[in-house]
PDB file of N, CA and C in Angstrom:
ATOM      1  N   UNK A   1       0.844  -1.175   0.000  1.00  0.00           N
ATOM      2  CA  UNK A   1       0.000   0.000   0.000  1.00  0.00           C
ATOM      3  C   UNK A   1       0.887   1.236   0.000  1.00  0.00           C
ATOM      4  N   UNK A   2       0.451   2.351  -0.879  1.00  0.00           N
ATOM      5  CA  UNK A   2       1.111   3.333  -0.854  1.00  0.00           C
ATOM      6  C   UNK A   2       0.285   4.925  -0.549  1.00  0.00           C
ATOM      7  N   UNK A   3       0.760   6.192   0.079  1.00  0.00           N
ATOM      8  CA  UNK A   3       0.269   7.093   0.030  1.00  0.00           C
ATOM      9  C   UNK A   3       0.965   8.368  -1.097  1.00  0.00           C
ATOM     10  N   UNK A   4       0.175   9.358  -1.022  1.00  0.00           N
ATOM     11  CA  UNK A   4       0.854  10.480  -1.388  1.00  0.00           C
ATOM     12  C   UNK A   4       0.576  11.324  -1.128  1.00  0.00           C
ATOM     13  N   UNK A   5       1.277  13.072  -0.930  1.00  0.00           N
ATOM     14  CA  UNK A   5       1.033  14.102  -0.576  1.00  0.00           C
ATOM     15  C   UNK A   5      -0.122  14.229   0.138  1.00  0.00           C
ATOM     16  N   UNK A   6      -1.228  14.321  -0.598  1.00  0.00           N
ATOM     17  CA  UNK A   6      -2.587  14.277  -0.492  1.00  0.00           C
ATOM     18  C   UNK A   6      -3.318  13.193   0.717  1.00  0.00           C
ATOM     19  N   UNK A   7      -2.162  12.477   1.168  1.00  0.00           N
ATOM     20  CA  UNK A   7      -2.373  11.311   1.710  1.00  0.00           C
ATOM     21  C   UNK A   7      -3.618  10.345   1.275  1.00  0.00           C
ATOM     22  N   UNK A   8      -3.721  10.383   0.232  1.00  0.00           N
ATOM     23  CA  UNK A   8      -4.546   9.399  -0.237  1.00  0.00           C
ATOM     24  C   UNK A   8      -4.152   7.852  -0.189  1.00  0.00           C
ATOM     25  N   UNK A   9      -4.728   6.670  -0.173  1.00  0.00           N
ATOM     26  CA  UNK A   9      -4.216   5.836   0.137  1.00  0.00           C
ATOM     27  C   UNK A   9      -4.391   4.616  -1.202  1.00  0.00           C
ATOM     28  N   UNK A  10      -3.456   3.785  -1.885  1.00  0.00           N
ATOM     29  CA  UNK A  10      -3.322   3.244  -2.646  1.00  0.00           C
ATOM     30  C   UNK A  10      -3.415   1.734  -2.508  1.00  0.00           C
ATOM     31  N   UNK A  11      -3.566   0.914  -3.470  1.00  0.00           N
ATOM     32  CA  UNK A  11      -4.162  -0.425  -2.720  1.00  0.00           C
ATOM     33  C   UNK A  11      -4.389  -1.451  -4.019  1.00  0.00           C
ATOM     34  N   UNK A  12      -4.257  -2.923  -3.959  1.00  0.00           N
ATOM     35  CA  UNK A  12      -4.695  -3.185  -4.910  1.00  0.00           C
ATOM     36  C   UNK A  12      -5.635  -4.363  -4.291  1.00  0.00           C
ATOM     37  N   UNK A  13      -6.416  -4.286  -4.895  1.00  0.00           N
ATOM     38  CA  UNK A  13      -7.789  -5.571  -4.693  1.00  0.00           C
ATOM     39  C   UNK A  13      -8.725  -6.105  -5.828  1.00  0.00           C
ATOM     40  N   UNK A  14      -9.638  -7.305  -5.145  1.00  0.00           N
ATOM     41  CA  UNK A  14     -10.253  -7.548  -6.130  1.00  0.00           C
ATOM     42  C   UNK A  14     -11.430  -6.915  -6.751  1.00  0.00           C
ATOM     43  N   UNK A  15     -11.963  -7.208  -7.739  1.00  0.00           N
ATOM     44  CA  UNK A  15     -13.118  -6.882  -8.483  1.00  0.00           C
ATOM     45  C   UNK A  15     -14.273  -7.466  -7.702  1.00  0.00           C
ATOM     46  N   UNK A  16     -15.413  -6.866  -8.371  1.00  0.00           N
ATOM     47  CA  UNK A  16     -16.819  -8.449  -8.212  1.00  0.00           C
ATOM     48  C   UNK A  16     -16.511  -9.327  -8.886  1.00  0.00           C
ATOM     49  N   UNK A  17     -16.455 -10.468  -8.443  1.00  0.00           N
ATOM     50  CA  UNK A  17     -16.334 -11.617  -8.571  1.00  0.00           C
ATOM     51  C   UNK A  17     -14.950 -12.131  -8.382  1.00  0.00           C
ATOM     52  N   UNK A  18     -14.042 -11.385  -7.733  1.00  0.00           N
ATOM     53  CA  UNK A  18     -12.984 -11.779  -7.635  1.00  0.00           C
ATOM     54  C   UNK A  18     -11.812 -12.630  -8.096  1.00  0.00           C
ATOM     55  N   UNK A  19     -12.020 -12.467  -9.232  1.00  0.00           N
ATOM     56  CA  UNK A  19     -11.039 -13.339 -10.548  1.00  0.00           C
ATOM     57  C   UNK A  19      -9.981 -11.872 -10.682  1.00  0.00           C
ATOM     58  N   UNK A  20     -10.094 -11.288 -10.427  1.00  0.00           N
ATOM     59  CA  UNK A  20      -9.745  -9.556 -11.405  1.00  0.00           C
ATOM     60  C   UNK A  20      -9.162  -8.702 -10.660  1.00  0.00           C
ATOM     61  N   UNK A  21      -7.858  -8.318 -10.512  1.00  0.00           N
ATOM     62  CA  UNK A  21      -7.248  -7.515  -9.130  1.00  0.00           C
ATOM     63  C   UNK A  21      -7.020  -6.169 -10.150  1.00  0.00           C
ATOM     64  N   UNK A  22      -6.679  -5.212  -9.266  1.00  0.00           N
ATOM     65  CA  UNK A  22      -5.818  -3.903 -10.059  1.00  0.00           C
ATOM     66  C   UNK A  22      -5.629  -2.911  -8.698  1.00  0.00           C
ATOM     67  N   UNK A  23      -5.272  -1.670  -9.019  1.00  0.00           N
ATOM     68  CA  UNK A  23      -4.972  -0.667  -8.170  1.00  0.00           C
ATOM     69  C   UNK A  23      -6.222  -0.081  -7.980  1.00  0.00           C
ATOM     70  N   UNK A  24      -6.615   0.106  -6.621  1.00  0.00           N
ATOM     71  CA  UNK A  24      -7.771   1.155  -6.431  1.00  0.00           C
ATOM     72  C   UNK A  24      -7.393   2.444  -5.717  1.00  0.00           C
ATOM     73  N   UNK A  25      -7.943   3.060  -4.888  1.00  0.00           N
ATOM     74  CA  UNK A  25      -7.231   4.502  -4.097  1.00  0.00           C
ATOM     75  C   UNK A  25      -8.659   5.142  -2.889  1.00  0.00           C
ATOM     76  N   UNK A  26      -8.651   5.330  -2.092  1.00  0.00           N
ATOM     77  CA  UNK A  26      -9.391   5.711  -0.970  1.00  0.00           C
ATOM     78  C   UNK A  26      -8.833   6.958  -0.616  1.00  0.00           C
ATOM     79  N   UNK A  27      -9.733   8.106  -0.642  1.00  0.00           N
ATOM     80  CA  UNK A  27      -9.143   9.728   0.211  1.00  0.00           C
ATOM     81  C   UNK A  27      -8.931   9.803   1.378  1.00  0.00           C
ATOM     82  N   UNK A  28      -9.210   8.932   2.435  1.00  0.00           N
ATOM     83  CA  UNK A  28      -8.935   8.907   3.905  1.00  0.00           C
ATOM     84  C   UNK A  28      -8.779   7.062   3.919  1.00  0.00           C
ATOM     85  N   UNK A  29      -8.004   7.045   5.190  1.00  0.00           N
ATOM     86  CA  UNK A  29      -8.197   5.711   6.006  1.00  0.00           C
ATOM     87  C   UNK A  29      -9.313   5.775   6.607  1.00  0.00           C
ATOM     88  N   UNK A  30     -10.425   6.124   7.133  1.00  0.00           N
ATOM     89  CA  UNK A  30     -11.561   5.731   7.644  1.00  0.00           C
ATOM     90  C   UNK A  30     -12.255   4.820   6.121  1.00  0.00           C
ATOM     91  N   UNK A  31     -12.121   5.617   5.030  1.00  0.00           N
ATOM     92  CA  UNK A  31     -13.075   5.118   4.004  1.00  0.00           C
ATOM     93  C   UNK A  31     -12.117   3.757   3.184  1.00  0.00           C
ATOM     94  N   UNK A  32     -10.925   3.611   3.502  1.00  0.00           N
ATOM     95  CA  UNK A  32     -10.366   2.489   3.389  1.00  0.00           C
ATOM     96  C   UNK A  32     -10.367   1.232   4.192  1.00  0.00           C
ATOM     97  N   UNK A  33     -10.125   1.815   5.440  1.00  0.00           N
ATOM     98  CA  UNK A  33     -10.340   0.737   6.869  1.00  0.00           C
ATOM     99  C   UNK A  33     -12.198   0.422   6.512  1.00  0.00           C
ATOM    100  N   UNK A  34     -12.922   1.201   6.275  1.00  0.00           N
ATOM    101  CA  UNK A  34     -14.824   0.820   6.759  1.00  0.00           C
ATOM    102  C   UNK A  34     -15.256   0.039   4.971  1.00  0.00           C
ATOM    103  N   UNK A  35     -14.255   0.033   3.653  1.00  0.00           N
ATOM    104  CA  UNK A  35     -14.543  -0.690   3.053  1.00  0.00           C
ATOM    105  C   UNK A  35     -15.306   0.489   1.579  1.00  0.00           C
ATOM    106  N   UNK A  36     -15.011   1.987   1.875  1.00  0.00           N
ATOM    107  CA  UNK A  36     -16.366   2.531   1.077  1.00  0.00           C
ATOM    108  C   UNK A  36     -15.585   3.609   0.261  1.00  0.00           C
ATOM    109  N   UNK A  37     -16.550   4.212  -0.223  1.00  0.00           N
ATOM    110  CA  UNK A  37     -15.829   5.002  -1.687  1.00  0.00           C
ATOM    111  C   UNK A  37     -14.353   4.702  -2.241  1.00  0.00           C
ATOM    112  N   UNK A  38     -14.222   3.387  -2.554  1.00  0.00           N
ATOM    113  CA  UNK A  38     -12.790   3.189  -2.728  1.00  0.00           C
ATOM    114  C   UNK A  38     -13.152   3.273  -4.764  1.00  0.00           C
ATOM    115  N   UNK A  39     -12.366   3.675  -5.318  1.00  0.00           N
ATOM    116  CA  UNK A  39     -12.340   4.118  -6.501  1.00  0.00           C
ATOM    117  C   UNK A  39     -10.822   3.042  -7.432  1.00  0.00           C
ATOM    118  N   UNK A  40     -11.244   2.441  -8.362  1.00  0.00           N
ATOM    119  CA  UNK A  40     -10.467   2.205  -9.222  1.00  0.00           C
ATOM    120  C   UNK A  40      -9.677   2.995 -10.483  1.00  0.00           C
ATOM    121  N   UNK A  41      -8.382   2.970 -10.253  1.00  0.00           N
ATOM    122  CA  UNK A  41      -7.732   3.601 -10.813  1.00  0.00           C
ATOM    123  C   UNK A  41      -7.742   3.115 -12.580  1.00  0.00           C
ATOM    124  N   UNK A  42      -7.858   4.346 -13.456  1.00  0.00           N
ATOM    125  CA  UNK A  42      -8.194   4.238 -14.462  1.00  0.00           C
ATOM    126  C   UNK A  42      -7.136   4.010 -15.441  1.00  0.00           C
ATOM    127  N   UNK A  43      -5.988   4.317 -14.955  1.00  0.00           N
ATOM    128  CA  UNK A  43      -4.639   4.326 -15.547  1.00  0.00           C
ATOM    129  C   UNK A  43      -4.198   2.450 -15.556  1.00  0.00           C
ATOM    130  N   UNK A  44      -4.694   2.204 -14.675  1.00  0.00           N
ATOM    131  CA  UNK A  44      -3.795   0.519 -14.253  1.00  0.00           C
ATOM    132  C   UNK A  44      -5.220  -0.224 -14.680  1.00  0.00           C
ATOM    133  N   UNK A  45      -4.410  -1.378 -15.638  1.00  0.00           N
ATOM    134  CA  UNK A  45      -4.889  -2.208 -15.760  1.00  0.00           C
ATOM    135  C   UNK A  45      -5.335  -3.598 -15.043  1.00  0.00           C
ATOM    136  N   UNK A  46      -6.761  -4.234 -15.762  1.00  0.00           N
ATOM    137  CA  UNK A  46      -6.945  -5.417 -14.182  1.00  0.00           C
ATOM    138  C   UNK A  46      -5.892  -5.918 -14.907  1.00  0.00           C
ATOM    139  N   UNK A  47      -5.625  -7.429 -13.829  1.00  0.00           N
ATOM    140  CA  UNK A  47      -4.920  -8.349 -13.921  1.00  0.00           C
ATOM    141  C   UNK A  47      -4.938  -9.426 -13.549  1.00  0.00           C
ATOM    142  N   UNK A  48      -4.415 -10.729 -13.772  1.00  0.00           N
ATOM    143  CA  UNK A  48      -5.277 -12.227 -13.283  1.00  0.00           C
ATOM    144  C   UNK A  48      -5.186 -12.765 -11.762  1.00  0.00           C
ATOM    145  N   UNK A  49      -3.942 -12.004 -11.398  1.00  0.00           N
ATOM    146  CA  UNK A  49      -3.855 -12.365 -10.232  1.00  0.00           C
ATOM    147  C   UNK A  49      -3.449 -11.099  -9.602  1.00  0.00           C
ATOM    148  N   UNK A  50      -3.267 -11.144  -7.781  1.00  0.00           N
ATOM    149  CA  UNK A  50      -3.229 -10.155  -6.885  1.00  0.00           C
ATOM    150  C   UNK A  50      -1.401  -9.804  -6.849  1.00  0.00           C
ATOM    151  N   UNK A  51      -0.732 -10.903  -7.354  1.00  0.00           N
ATOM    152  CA  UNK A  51       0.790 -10.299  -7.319  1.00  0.00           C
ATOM    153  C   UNK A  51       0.943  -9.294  -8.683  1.00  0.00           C
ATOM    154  N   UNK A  52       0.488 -10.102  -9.447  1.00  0.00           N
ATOM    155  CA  UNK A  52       0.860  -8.869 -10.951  1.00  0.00           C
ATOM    156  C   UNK A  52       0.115  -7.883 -10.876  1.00  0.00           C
ATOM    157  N   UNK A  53      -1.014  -7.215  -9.995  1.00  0.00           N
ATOM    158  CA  UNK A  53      -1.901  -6.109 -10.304  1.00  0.00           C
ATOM    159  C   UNK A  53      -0.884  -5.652  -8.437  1.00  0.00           C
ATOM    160  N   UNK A  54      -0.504  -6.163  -8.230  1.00  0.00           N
ATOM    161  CA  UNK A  54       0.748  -5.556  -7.134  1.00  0.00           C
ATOM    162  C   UNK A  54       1.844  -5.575  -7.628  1.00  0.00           C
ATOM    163  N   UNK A  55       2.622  -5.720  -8.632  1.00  0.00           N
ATOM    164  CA  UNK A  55       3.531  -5.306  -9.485  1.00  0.00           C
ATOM    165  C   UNK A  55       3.311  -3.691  -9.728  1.00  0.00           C
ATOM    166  N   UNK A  56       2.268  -4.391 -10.811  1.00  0.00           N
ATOM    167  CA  UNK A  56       1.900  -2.665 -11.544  1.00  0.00           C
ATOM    168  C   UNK A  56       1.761  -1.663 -10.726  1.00  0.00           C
ATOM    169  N   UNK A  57       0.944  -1.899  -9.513  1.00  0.00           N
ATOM    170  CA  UNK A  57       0.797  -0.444  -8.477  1.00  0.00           C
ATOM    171  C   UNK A  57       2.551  -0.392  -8.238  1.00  0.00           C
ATOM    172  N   UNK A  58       3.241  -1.354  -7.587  1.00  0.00           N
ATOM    173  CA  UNK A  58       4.141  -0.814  -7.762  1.00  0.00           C
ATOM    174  C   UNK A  58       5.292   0.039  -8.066  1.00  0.00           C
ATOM    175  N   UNK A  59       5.013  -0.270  -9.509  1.00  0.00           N
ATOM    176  CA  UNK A  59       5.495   0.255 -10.586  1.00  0.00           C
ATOM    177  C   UNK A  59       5.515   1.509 -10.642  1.00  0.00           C
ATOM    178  N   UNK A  60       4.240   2.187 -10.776  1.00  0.00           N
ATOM    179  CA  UNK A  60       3.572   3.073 -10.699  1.00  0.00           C
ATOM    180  C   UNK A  60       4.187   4.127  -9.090  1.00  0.00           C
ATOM    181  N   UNK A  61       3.516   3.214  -8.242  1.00  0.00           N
ATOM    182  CA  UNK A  61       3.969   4.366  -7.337  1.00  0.00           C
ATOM    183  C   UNK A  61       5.285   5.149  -7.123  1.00  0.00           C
ATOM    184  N   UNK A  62       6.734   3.815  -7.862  1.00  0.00           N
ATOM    185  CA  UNK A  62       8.298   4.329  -7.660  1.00  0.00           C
ATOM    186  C   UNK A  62       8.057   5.743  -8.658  1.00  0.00           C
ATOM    187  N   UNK A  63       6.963   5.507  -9.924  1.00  0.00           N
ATOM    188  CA  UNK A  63       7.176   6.268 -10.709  1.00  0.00           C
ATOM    189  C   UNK A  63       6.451   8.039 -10.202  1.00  0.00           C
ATOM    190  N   UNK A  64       5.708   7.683  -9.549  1.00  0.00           N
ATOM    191  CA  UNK A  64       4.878   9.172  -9.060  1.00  0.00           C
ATOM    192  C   UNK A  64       5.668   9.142  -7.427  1.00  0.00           C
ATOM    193  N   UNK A  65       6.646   8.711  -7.102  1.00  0.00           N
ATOM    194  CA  UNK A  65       6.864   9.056  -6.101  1.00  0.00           C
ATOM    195  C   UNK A  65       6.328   9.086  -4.819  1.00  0.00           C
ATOM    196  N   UNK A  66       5.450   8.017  -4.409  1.00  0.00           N
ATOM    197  CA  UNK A  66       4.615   7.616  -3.476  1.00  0.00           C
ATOM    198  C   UNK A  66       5.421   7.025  -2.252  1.00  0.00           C
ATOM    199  N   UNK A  67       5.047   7.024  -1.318  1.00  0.00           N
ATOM    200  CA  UNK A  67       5.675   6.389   0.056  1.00  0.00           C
ATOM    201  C   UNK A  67       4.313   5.265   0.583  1.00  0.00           C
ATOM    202  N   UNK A  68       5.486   4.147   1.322  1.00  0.00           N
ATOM    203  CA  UNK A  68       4.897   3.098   1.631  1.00  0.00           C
ATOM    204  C   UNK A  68       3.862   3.696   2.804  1.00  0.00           C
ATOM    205  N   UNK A  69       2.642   2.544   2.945  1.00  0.00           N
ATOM    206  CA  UNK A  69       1.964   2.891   3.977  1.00  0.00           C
ATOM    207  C   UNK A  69       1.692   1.853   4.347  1.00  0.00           C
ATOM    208  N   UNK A  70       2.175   1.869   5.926  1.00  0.00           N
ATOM    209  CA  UNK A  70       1.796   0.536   6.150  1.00  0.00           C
ATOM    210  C   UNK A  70       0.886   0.227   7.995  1.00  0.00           C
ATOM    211  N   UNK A  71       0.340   1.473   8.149  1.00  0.00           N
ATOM    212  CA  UNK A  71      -0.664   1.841   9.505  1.00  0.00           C
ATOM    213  C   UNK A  71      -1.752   2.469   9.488  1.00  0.00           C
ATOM    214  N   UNK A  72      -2.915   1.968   9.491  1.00  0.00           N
ATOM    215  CA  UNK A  72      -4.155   2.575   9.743  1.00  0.00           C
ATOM    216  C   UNK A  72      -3.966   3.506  10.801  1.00  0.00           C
ATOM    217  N   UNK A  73      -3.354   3.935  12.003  1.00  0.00           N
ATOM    218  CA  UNK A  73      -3.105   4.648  13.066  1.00  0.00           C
ATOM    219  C   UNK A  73      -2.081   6.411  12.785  1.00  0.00           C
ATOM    220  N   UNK A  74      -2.062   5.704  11.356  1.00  0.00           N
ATOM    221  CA  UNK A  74      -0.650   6.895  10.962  1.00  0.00           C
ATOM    222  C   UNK A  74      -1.674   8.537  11.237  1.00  0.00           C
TER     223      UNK A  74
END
């Protein structure tokens, strides 16, 4: 999981039906921790599994310069 400036919080999970992972993004940890307005990122593609659609966020975040997040308490 990654944040940025904005502290928005970055994430990758599944779809409905859960075959289908990619990067999504939440504006607070309350709405990440309670499960709600979490938004899929339009830039990243799905992917078949939860390591390669955690690649790509990856990827992505070294590239925008994102920092790890790794505490709901932060």
């Amino acid at each position: 999981m990654y944040t940025d400036d904005r502290r928005w919080i970055y994430f990758v999970r599944s779809g409905i039906g859960s075959d289908q992972y990619k990067g999504f993004y939440a504006k607070n940890k309350e709405d990440y921790r309670d499960g709600i307005r979490q938004h899929g990122m339009r830039t990243l593609k799905w992917m078949d599994t939860f390591n390669e659609a955690q690649s790509v966020l990856n990827t992505y975040a070294e590239k925008k310069g994102w920092k790890e997040w790794k505490e709901l308490n932060e």
